[in-house]
C-alpha atoms as a PDB file:
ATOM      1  CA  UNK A   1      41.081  -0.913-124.418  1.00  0.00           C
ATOM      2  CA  UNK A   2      44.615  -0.391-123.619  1.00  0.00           C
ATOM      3  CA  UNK A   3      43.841   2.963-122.590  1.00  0.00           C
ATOM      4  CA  UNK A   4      40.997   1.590-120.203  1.00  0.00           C
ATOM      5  CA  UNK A   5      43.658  -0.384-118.755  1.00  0.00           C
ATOM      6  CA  UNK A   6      46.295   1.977-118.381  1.00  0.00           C
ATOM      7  CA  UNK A   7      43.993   4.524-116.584  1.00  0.00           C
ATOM      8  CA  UNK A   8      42.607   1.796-114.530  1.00  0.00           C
ATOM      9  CA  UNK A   9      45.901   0.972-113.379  1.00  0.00           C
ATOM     10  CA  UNK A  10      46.663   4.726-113.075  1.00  0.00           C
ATOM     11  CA  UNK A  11      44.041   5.062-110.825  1.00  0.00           C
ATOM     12  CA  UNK A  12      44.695   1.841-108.577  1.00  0.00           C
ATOM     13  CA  UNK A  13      48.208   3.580-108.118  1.00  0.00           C
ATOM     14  CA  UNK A  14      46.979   6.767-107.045  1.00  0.00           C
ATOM     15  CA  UNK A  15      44.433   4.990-104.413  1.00  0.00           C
ATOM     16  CA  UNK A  16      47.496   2.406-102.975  1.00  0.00           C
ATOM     17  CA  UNK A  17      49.457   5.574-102.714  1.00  0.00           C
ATOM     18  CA  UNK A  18      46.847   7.281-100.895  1.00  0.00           C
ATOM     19  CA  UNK A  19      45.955   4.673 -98.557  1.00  0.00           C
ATOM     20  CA  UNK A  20      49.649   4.045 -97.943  1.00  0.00           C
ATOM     21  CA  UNK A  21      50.154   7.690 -97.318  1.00  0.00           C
ATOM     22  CA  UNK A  22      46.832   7.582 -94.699  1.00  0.00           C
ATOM     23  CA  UNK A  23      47.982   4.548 -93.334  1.00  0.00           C
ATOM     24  CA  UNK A  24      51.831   5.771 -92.748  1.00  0.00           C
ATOM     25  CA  UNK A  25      50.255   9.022 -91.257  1.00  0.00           C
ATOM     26  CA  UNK A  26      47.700   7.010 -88.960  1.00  0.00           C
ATOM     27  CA  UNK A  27      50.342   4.954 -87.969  1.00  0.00           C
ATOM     28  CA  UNK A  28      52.854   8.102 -87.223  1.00  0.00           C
ATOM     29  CA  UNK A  29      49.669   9.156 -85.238  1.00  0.00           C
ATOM     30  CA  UNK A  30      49.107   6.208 -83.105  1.00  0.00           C
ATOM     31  CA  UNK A  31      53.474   5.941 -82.012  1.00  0.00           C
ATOM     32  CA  UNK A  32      53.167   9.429 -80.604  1.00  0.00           C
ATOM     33  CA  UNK A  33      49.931   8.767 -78.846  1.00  0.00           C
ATOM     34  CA  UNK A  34      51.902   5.622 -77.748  1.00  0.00           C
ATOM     35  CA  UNK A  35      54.873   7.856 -76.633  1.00  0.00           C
ATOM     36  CA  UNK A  36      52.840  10.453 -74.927  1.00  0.00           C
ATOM     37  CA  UNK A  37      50.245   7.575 -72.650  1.00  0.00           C
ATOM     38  CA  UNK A  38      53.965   6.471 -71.248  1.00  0.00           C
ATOM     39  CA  UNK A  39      55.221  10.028 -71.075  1.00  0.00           C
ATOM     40  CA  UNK A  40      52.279  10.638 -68.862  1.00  0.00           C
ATOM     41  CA  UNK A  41      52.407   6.757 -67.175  1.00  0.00           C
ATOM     42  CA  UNK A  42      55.874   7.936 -65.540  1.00  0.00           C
ATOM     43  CA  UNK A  43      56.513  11.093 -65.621  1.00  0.00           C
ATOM     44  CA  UNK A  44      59.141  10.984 -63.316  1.00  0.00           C
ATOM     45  CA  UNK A  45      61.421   8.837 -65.874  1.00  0.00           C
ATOM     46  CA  UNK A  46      60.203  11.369 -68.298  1.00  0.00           C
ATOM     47  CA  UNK A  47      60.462  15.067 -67.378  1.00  0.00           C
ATOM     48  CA  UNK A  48      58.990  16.456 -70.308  1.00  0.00           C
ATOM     49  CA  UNK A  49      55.270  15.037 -69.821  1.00  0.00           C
ATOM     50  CA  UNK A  50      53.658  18.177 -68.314  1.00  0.00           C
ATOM     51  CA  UNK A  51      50.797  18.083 -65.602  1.00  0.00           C
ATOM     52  CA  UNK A  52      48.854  20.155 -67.990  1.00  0.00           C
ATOM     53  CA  UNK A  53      49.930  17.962 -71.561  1.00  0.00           C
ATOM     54  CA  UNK A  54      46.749  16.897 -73.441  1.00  0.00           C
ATOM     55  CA  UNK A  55      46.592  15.057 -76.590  1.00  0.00           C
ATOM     56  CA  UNK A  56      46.102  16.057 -80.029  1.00  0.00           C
ATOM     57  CA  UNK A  57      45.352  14.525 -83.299  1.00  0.00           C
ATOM     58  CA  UNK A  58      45.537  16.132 -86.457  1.00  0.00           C
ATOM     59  CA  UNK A  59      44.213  12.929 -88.278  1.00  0.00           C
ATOM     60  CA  UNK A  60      40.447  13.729 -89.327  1.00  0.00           C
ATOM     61  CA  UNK A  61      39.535   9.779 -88.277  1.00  0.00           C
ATOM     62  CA  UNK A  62      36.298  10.071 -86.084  1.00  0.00           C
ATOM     63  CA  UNK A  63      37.552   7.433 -83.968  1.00  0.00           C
ATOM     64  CA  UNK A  64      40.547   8.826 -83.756  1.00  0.00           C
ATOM     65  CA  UNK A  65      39.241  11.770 -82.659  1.00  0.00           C
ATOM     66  CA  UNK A  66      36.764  10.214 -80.228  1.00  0.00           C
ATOM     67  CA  UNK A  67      39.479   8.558 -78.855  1.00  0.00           C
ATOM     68  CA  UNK A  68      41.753  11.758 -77.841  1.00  0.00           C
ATOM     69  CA  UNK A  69      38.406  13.196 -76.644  1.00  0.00           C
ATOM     70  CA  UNK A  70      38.049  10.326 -74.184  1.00  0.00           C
ATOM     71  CA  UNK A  71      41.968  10.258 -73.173  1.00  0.00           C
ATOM     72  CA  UNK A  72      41.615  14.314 -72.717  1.00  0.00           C
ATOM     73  CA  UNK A  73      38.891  13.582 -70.257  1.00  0.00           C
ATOM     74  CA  UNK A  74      40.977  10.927 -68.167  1.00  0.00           C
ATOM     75  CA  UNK A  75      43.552  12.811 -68.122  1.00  0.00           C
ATOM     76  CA  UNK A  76      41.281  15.994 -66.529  1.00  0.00           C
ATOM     77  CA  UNK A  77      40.152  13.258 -63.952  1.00  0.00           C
ATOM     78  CA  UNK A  78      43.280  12.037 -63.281  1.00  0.00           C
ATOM     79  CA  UNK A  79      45.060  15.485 -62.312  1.00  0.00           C
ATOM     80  CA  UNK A  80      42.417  16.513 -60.353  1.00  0.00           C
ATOM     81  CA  UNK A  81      42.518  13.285 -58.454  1.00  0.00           C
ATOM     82  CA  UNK A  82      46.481  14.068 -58.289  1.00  0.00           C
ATOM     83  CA  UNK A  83      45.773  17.593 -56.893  1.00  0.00           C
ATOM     84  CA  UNK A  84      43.000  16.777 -54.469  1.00  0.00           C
ATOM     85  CA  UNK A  85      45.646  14.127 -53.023  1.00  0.00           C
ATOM     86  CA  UNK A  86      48.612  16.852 -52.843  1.00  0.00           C
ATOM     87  CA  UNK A  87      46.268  19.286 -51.030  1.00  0.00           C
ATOM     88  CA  UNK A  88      45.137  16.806 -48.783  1.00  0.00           C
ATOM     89  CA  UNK A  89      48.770  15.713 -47.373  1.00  0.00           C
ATOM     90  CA  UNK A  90      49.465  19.340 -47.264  1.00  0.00           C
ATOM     91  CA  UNK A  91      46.620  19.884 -44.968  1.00  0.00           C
ATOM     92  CA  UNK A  92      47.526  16.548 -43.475  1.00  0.00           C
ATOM     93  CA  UNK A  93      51.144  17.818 -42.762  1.00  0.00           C
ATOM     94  CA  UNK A  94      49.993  21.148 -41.806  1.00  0.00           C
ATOM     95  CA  UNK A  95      47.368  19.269 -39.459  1.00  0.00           C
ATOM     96  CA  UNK A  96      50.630  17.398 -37.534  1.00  0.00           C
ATOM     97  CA  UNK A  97      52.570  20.435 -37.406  1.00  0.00           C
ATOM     98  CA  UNK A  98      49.912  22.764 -35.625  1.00  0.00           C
ATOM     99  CA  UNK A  99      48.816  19.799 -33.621  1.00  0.00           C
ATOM    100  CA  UNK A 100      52.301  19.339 -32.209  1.00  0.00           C
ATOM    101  CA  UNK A 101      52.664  23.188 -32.117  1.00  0.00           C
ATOM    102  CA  UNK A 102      49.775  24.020 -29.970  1.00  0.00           C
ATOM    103  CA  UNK A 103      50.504  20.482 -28.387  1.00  0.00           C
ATOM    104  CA  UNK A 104      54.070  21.132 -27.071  1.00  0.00           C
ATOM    105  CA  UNK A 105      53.271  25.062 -25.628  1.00  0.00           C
ATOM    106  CA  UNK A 106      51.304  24.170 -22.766  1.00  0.00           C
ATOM    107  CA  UNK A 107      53.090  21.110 -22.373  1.00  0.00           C
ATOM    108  CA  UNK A 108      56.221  22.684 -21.871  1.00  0.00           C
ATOM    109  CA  UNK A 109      54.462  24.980 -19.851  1.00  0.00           C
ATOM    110  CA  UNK A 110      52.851  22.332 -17.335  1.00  0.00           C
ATOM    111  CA  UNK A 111      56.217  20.712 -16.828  1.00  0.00           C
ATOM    112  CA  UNK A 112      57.654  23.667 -15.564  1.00  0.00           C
ATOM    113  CA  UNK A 113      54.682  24.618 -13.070  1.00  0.00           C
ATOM    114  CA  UNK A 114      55.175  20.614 -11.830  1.00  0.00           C
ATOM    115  CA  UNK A 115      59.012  21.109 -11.709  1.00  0.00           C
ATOM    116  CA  UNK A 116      58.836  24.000  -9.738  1.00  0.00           C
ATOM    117  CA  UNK A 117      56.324  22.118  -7.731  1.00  0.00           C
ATOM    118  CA  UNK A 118      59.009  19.160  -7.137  1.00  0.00           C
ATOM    119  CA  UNK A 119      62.238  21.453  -6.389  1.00  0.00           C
ATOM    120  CA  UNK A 120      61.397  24.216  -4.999  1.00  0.00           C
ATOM    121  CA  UNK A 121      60.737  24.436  -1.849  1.00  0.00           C
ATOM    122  CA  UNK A 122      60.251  27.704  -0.884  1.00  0.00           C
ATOM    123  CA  UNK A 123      57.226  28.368  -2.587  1.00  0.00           C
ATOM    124  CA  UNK A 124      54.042  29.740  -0.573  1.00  0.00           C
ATOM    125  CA  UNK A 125      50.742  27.393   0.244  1.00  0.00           C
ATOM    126  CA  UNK A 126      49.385  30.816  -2.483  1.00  0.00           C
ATOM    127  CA  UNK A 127      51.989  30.010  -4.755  1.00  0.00           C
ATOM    128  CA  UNK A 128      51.486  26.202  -4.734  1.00  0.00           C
ATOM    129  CA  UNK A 129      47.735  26.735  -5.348  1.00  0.00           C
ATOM    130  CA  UNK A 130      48.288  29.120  -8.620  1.00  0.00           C
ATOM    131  CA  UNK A 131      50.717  26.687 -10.199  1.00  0.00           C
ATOM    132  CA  UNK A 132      48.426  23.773  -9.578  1.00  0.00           C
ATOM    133  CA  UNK A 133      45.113  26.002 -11.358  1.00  0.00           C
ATOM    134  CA  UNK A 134      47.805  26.803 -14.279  1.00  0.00           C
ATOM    135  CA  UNK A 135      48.922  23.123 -14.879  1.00  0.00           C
ATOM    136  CA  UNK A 136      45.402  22.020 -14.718  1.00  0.00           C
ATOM    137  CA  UNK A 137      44.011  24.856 -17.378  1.00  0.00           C
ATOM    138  CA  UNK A 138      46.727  24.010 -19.718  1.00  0.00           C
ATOM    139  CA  UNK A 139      46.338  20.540 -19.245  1.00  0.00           C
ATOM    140  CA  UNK A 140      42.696  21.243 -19.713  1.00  0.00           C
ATOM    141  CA  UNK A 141      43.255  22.660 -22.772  1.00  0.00           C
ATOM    142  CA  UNK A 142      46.293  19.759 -24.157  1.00  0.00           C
ATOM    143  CA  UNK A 143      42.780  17.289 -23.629  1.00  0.00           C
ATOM    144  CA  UNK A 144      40.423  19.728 -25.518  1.00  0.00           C
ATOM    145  CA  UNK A 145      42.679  19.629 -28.112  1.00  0.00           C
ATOM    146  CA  UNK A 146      42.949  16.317 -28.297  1.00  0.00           C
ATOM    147  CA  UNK A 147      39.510  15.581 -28.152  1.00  0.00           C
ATOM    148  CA  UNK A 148      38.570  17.753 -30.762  1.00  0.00           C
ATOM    149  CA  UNK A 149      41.483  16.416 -33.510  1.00  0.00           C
ATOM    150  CA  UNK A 150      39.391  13.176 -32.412  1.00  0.00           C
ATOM    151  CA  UNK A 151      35.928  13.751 -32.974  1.00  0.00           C
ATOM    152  CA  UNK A 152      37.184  14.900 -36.471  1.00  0.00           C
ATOM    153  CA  UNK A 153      38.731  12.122 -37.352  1.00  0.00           C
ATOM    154  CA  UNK A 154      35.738  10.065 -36.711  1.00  0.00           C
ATOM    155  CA  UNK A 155      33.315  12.229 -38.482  1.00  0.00           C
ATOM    156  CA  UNK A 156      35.749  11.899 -41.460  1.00  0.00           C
ATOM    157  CA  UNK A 157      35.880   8.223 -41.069  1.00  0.00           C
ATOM    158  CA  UNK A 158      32.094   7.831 -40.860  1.00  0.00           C
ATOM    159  CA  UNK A 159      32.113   6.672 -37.076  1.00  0.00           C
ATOM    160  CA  UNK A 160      29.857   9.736 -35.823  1.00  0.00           C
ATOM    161  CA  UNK A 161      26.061   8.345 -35.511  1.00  0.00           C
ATOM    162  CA  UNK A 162      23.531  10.491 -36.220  1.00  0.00           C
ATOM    163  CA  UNK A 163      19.954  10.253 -34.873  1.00  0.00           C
ATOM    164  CA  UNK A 164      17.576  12.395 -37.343  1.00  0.00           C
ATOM    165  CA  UNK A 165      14.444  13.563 -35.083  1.00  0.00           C
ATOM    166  CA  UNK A 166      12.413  17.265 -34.746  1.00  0.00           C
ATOM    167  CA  UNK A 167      14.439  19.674 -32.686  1.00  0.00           C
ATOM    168  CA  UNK A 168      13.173  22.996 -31.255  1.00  0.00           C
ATOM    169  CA  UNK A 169      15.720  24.785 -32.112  1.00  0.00           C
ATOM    170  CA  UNK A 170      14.078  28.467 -30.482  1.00  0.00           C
ATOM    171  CA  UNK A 171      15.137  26.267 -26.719  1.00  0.00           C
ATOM    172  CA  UNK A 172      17.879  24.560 -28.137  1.00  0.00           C
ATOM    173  CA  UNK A 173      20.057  27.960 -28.607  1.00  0.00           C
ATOM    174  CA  UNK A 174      18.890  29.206 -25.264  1.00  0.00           C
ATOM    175  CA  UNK A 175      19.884  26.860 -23.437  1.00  0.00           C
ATOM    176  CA  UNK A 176      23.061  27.085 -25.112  1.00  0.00           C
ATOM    177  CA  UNK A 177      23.251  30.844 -24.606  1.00  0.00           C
ATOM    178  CA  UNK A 178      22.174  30.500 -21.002  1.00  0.00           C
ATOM    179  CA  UNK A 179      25.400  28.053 -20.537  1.00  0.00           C
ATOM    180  CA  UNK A 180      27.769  30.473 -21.709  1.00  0.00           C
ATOM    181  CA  UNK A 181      26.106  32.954 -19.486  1.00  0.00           C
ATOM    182  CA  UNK A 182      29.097  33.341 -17.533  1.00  0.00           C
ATOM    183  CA  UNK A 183      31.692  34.293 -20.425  1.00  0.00           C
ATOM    184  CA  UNK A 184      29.454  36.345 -21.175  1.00  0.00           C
ATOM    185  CA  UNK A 185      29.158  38.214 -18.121  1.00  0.00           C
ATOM    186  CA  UNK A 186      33.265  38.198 -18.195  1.00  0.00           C
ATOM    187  CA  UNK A 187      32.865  40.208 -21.101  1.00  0.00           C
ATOM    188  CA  UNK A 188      30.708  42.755 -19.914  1.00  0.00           C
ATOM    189  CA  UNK A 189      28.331  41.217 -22.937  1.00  0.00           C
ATOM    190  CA  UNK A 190      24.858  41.022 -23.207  1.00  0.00           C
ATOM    191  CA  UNK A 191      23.894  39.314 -26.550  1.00  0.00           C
ATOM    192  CA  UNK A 192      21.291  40.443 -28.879  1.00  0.00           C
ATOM    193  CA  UNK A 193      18.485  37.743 -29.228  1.00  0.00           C
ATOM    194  CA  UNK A 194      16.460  37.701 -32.078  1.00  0.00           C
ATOM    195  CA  UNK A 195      14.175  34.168 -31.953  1.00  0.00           C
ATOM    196  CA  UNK A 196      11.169  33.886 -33.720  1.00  0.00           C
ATOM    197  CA  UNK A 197       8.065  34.074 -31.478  1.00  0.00           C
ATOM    198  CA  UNK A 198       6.714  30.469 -33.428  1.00  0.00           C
ATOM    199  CA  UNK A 199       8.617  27.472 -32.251  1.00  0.00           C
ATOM    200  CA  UNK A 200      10.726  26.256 -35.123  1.00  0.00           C
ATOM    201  CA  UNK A 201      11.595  22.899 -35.922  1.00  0.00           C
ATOM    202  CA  UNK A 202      14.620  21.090 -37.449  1.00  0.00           C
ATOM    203  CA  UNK A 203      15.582  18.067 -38.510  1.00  0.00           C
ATOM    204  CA  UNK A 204      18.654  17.128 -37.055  1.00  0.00           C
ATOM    205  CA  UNK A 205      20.919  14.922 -34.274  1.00  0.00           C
ATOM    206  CA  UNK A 206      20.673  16.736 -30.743  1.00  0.00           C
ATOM    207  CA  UNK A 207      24.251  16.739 -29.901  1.00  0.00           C
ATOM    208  CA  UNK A 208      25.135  17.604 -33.483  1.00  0.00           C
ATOM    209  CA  UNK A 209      23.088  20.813 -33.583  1.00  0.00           C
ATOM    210  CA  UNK A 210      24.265  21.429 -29.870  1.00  0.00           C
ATOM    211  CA  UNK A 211      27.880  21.271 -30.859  1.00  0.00           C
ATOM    212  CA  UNK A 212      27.380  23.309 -33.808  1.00  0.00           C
ATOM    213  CA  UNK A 213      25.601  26.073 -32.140  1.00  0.00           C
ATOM    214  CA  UNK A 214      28.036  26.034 -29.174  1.00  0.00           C
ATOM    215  CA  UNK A 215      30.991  26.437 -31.563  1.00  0.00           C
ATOM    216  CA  UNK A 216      30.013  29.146 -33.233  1.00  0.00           C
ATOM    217  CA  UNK A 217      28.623  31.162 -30.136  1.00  0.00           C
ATOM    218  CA  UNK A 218      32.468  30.595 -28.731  1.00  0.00           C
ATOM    219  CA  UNK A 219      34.007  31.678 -31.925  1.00  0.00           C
ATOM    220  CA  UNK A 220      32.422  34.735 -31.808  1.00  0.00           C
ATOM    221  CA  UNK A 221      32.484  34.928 -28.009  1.00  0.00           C
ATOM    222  CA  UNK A 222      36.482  34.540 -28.496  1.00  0.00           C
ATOM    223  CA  UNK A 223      37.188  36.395 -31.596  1.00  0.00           C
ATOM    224  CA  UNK A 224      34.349  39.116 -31.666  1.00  0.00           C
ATOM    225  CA  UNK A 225      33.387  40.363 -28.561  1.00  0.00           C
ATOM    226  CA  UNK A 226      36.268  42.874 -28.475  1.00  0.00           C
ATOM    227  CA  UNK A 227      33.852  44.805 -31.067  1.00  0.00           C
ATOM    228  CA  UNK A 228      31.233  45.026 -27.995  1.00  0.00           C
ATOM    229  CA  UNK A 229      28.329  43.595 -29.812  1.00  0.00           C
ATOM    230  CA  UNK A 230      27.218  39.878 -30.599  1.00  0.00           C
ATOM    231  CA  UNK A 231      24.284  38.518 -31.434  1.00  0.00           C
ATOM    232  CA  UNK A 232      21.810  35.181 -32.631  1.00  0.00           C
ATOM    233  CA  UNK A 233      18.572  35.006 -35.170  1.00  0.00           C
ATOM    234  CA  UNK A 234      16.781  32.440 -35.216  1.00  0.00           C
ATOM    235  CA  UNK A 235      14.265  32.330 -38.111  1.00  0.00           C
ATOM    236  CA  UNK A 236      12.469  29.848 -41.173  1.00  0.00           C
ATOM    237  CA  UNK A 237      13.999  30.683 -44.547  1.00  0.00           C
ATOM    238  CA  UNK A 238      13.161  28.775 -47.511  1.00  0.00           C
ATOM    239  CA  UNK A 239      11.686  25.271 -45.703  1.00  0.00           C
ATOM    240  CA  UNK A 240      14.661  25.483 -43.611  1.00  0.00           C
ATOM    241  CA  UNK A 241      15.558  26.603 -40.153  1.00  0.00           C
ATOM    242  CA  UNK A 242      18.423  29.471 -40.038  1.00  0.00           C
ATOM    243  CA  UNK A 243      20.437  30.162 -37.285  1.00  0.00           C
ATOM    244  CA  UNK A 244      22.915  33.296 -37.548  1.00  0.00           C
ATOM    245  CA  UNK A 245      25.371  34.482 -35.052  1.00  0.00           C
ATOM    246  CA  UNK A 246      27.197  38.228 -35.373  1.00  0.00           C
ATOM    247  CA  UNK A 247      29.488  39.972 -34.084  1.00  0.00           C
ATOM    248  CA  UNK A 248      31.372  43.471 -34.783  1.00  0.00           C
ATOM    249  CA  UNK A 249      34.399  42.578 -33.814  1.00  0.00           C
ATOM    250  CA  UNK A 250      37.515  42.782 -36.149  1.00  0.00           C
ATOM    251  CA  UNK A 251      36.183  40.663 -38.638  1.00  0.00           C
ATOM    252  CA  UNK A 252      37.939  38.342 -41.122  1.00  0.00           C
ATOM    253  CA  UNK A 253      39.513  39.700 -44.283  1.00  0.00           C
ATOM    254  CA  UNK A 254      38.681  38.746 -47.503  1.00  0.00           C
ATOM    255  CA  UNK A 255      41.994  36.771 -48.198  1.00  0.00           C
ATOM    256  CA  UNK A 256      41.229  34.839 -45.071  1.00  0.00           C
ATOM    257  CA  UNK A 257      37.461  34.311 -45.475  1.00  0.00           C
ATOM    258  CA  UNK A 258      37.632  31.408 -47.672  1.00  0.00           C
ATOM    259  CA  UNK A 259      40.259  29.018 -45.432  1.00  0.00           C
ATOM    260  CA  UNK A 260      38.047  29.516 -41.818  1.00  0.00           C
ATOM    261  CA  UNK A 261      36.773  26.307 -42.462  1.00  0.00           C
ATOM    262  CA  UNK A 262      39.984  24.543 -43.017  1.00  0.00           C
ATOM    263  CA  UNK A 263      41.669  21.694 -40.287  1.00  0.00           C
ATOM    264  CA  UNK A 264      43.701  24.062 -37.815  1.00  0.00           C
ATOM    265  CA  UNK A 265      42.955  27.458 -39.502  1.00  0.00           C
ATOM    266  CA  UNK A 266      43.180  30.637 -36.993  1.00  0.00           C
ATOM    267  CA  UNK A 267      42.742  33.898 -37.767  1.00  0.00           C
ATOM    268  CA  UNK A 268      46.316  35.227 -37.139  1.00  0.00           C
ATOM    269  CA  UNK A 269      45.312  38.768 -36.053  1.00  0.00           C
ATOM    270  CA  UNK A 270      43.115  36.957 -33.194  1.00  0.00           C
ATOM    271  CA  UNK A 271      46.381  34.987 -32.503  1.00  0.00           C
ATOM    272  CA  UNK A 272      48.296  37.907 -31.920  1.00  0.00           C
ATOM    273  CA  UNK A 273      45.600  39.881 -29.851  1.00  0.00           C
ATOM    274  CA  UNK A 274      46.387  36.841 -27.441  1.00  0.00           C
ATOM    275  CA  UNK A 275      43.565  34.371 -28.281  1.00  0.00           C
ATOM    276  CA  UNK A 276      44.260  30.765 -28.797  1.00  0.00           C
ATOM    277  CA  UNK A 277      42.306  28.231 -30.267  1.00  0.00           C
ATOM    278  CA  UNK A 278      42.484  24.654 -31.945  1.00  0.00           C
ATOM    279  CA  UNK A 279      41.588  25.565 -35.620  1.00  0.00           C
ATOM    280  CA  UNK A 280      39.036  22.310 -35.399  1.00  0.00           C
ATOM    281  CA  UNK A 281      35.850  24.630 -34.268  1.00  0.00           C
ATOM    282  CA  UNK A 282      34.770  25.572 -37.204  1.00  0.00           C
ATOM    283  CA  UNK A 283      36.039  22.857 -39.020  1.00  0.00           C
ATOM    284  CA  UNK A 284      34.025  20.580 -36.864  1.00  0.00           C
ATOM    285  CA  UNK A 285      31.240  22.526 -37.138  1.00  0.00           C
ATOM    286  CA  UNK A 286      30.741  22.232 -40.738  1.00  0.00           C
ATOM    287  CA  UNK A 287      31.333  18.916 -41.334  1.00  0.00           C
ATOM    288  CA  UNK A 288      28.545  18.445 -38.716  1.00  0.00           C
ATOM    289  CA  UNK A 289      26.311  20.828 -40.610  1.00  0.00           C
ATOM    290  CA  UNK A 290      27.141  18.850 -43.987  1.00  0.00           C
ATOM    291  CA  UNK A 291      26.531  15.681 -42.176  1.00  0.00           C
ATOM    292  CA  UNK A 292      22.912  16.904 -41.189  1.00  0.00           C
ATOM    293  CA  UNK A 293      21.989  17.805 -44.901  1.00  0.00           C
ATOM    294  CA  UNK A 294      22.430  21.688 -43.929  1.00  0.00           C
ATOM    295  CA  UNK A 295      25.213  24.226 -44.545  1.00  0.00           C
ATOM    296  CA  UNK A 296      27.323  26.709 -43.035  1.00  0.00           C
ATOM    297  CA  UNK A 297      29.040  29.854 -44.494  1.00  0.00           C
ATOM    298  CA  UNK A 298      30.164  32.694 -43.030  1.00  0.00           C
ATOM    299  CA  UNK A 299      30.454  36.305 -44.571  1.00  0.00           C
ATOM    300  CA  UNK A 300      32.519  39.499 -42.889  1.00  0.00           C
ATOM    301  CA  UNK A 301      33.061  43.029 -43.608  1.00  0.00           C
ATOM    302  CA  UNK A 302      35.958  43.808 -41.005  1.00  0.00           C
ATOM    303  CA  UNK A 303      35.210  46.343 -38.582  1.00  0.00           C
ATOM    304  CA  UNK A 304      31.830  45.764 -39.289  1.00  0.00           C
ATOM    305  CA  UNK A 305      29.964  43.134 -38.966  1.00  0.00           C
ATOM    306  CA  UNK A 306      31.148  39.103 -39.505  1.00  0.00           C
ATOM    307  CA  UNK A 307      28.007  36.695 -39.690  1.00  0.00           C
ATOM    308  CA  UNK A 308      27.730  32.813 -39.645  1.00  0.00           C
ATOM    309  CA  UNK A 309      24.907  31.118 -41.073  1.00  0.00           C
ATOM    310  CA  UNK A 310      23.543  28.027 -40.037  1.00  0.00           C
ATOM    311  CA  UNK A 311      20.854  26.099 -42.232  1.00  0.00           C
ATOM    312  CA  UNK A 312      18.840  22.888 -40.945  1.00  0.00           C
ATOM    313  CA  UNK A 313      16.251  20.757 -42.769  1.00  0.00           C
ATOM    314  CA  UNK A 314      13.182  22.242 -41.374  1.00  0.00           C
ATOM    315  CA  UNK A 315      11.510  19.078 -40.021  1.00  0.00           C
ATOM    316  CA  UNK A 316       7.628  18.170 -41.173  1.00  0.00           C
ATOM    317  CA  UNK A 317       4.846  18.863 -39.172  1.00  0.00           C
END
């Protein structure tokens, strides 16, 4: 009997023990999960909490481990919440920067024309004439500027209505082709048409899919005709409606390729052949696209060949 007892309590000892040991160690557990949630609460009071710091248990507990499982996945969320936001004041910044850049250079430039205008007298009725065209062009281009920062900031606000109805697209880019018929001829261009003989129809919002094909015709009107080729297709692919422009002009290297889309991007060897442009074409564009249910990527092999690719909801019949 005694021994009965004595292993009994031998036993109840060993268990206590245990459970005290478990207990201390869940405990010691649970503080430095405690530490590390306000680590990562402020981590500008505390320097050490990494971006990239995830938590780990070593206690076996399920629910434990459930637990870190869960906080692992917030914290994912969280820090690519974080870096969306940093990238999008960066853009944001950038945005300001080459808005008051490209702002500010034919400002300073009109002011000078009207100056001139104001002071000097000597200048010719010739004379007079030119500096009035100039300060009109650039001021032209100060309100083109403006108005396209605009009409992006609506479409990212949701302000843009769209009207979804059939569009033939085949007369839709003609037209637009035959209104740029005149840069064209500048150019000493004559663009390569490919349309499908069947009239093809998309779903879509008329000015939309007008805008969209207009700013990518002048893309590659301003960046691609120096290759001496340019050219649309117009065909069905996959119950949708794709519309491709090309050029061969000096293309866009891979490093570049995957920014073209971004608020104020230009290609900076076009910049220093002497083109200009807002950065918000292409930007615009795709957004639209997006807005429509459609897409738009663009692919390039400099020197060769640099392609845009417009796809449309093909609308029912």
């Amino acid at each position: 009997m005694n021994i009965l007892l004595t292993v009994s309590f031998i036993l109840a000892l060993l268990a206590a023990l245990f459970f005290y040991f478990k207990f201390n160690r869940l405990q010691r557990e649970l503080g430095q999960l405690q530490v590390f949630v306000e680590q990562k609460a402020d981590t500008a009071e505390h320097p050490a909490a990494t971006p990239n710091a995830r938590v780990r248990i070593h206690n076996t507990s399920p629910a434990l481990q459930q637990l870190a499982v869960s906080l692992n996945r917030l914290l994912d969320r969280l820090q690519t919440a974080e870096s969306r936001t940093q990238a999008t004041e960066a853009a944001h910044k950038r945005l300001v920067s080459n808005i008051s850049h490209d702002l500010r250079t034919p400002m300073t430039s009109v002011l000078g024309y009207l100056e001139a205008l104001q002071k000097d007298q000597s200048l010719s009725p010739e004379e007079i004439r030119e500096f009035v065209d100039i300060a009109y062009r650039k001021s032209g281009s100060m309100y083109e500027l403006l108005e396209a920062f605009f009409q992006l900031a609506k479409m990212e606000a949701g302000d843009v209505p769209l009207q979804f109805v059939p569009l033939e697209i085949n007369s839709l880019v003609k037209e637009q082709l035959a209104g740029l018929y005149p840069s064209f001829q500048n150019l000493s261009l004559v663009p390569e048409i490919e349309i499908a003989e069947d009239k093809l129809y998309a779903l879509g919002d008329r000015l939309a899919v007008e805008r969209i094909v207009s700013n990518l015709l002048s893309n590659s009107l301003k960046y691609g005709a120096s290759g001496g080729r340019l050219g649309v297709r117009v065909t069905r692919f996959d119950q949708q409606i794709r519309f491709e422009v090309w050029d061969n002009g000096p293309g866009i290297s891979a490093e570049s390729l995957p920014f073209i889309f971004e608020r104020m991007y230009t290609h900076e060897s076009s910049r220093s052949s002497g083109s200009s442009g807002s950065g918000l074409g292409l930007t615009i564009a795709r957004h639209l696209a997006e807005k429509l249910g459609g897409s738009l990527e663009a692919c390039s092999v400099p020197g060769e060949m640099t392609s845009f690719i417009l796809l449309l909801p093909e609308a029912a019949r």
